[in-house]
N, C-alpha and C. Protein backbone atom coordinates (compact mmCIF):
# COMPACT_ATOMS: atom_id res chain seq x y z
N UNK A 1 0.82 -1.19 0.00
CA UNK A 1 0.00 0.00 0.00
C UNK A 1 0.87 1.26 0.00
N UNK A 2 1.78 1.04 0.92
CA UNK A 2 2.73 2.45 1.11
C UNK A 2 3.96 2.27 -0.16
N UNK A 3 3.93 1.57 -0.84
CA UNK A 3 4.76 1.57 -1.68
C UNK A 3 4.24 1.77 -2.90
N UNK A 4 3.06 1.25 -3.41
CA UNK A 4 2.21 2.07 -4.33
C UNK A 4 2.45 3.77 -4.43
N UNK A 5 1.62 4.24 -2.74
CA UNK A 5 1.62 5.43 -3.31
C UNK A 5 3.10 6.29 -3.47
N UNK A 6 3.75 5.67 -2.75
CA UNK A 6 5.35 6.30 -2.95
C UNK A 6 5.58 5.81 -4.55
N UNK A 7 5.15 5.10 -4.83
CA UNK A 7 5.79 4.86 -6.46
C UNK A 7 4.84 5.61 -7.07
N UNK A 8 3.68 6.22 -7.12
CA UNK A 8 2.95 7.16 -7.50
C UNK A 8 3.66 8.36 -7.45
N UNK A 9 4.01 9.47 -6.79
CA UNK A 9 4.62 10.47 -6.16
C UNK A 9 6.27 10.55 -6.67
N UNK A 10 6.75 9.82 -6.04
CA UNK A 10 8.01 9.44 -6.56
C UNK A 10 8.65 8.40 -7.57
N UNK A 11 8.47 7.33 -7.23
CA UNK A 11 9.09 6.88 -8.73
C UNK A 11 9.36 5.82 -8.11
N UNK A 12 9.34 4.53 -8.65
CA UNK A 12 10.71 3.35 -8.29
C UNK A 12 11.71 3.28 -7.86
N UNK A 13 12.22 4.37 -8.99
CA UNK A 13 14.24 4.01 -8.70
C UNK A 13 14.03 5.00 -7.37
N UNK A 14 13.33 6.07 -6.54
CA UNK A 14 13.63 6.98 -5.80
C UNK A 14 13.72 5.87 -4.75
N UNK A 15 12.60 5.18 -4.92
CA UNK A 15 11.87 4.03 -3.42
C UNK A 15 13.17 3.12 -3.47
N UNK A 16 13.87 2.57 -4.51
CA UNK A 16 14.98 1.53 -4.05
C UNK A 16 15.87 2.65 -3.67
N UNK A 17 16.02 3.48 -3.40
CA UNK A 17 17.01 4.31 -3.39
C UNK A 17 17.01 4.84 -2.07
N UNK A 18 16.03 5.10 -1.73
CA UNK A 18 16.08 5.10 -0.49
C UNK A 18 16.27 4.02 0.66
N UNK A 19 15.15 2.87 0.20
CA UNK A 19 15.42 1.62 1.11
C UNK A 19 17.03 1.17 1.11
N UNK A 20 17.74 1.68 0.24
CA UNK A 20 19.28 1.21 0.20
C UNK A 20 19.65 2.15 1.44
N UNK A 21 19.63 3.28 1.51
CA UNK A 21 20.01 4.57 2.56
C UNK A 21 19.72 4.63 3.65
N UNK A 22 18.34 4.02 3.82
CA UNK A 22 17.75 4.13 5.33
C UNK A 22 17.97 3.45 5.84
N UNK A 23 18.97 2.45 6.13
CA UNK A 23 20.02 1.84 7.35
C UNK A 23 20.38 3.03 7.77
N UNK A 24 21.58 3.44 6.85
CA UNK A 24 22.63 3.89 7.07
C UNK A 24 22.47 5.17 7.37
N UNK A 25 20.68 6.29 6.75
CA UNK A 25 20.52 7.42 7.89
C UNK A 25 19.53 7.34 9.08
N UNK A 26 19.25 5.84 9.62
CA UNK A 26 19.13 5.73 10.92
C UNK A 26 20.20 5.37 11.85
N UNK A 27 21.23 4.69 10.99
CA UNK A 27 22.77 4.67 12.20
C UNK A 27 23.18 6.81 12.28
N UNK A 28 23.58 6.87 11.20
CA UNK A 28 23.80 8.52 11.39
C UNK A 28 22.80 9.23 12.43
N UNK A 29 21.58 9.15 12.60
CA UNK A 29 20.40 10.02 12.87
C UNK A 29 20.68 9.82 14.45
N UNK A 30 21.21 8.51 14.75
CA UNK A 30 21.33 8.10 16.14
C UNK A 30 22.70 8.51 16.58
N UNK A 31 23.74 8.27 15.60
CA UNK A 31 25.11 9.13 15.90
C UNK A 31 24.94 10.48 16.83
N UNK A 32 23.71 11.27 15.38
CA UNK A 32 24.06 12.45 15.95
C UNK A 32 22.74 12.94 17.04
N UNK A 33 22.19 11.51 17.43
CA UNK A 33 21.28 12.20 18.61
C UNK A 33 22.08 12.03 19.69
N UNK A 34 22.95 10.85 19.73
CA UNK A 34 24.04 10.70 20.98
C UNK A 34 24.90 11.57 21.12
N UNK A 35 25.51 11.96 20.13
CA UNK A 35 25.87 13.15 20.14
C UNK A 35 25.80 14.63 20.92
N UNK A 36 24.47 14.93 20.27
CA UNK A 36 23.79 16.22 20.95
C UNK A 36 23.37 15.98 22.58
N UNK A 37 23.31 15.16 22.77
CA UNK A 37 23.22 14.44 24.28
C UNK A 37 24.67 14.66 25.15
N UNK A 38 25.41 14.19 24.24
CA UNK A 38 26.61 14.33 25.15
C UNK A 38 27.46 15.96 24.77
N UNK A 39 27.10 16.24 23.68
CA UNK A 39 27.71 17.64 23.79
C UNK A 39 26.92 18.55 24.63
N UNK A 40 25.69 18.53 24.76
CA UNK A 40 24.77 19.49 25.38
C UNK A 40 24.77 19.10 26.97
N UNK A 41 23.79 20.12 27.30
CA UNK A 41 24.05 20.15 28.85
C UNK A 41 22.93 18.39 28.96
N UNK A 42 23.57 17.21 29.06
CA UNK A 42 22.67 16.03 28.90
C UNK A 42 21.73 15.98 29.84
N UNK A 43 21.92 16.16 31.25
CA UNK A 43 20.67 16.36 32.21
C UNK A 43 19.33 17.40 31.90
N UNK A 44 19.27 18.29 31.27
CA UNK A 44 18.64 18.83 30.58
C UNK A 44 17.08 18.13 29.64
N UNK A 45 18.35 17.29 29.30
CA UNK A 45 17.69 16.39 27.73
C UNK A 45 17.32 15.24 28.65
N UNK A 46 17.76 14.38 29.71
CA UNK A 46 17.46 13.00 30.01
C UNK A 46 16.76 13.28 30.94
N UNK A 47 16.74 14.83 31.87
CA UNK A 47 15.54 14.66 32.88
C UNK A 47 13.54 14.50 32.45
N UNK A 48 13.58 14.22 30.81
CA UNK A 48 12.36 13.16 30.52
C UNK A 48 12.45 12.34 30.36
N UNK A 49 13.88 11.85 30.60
CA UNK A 49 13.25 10.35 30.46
C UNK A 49 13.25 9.36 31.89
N UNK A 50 11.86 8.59 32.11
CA UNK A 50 11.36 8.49 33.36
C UNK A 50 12.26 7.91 34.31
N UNK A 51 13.11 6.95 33.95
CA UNK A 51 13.96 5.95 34.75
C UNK A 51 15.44 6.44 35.06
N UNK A 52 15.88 7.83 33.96
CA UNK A 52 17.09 8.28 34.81
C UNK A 52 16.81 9.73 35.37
N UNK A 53 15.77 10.34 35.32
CA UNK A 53 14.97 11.26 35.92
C UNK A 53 15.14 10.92 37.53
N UNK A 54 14.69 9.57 38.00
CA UNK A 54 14.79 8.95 39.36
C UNK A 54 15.94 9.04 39.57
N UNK A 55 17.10 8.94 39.19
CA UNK A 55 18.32 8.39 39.62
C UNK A 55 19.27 9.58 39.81
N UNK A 56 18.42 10.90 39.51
CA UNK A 56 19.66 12.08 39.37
C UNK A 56 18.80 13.11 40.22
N UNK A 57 18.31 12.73 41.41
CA UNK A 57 17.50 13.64 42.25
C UNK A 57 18.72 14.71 43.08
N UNK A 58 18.28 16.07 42.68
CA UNK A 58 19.17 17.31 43.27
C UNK A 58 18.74 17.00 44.85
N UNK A 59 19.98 17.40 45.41
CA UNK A 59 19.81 17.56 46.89
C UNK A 59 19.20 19.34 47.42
N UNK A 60 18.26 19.11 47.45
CA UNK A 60 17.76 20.60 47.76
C UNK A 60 16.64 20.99 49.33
């Protein structure tokens, strides 16, 4: 179904062309989310997520 209408819109050769790529820009995409995690202030970014939110309670 989803490949129909992508071959409607786009084309064949676009659709193999991509399925060849999209490994390789979901390894990149995750590179550079780990990335921005560790360059940025990371507590920032991980205090949503629920399980290390618990584990980094400020003493206040």
């Amino acid at each position: 179904m989803v490949q129909k209408i992508l071959n409607k819109f786009v084309g064949a050769k676009y659709v193999s062309i991509l399925r060849t790529w999209l490994p390789t820009m979901v390894t990149w995409g995750t590179v550079g989310g780990v990335a921005l995690i560790h360059f940025t202030d990371w507590r920032l970014i991980l205090d949503y997520v629920p399980y290390v939110n618990g584990k980094f309670k400020k003493d206040e």
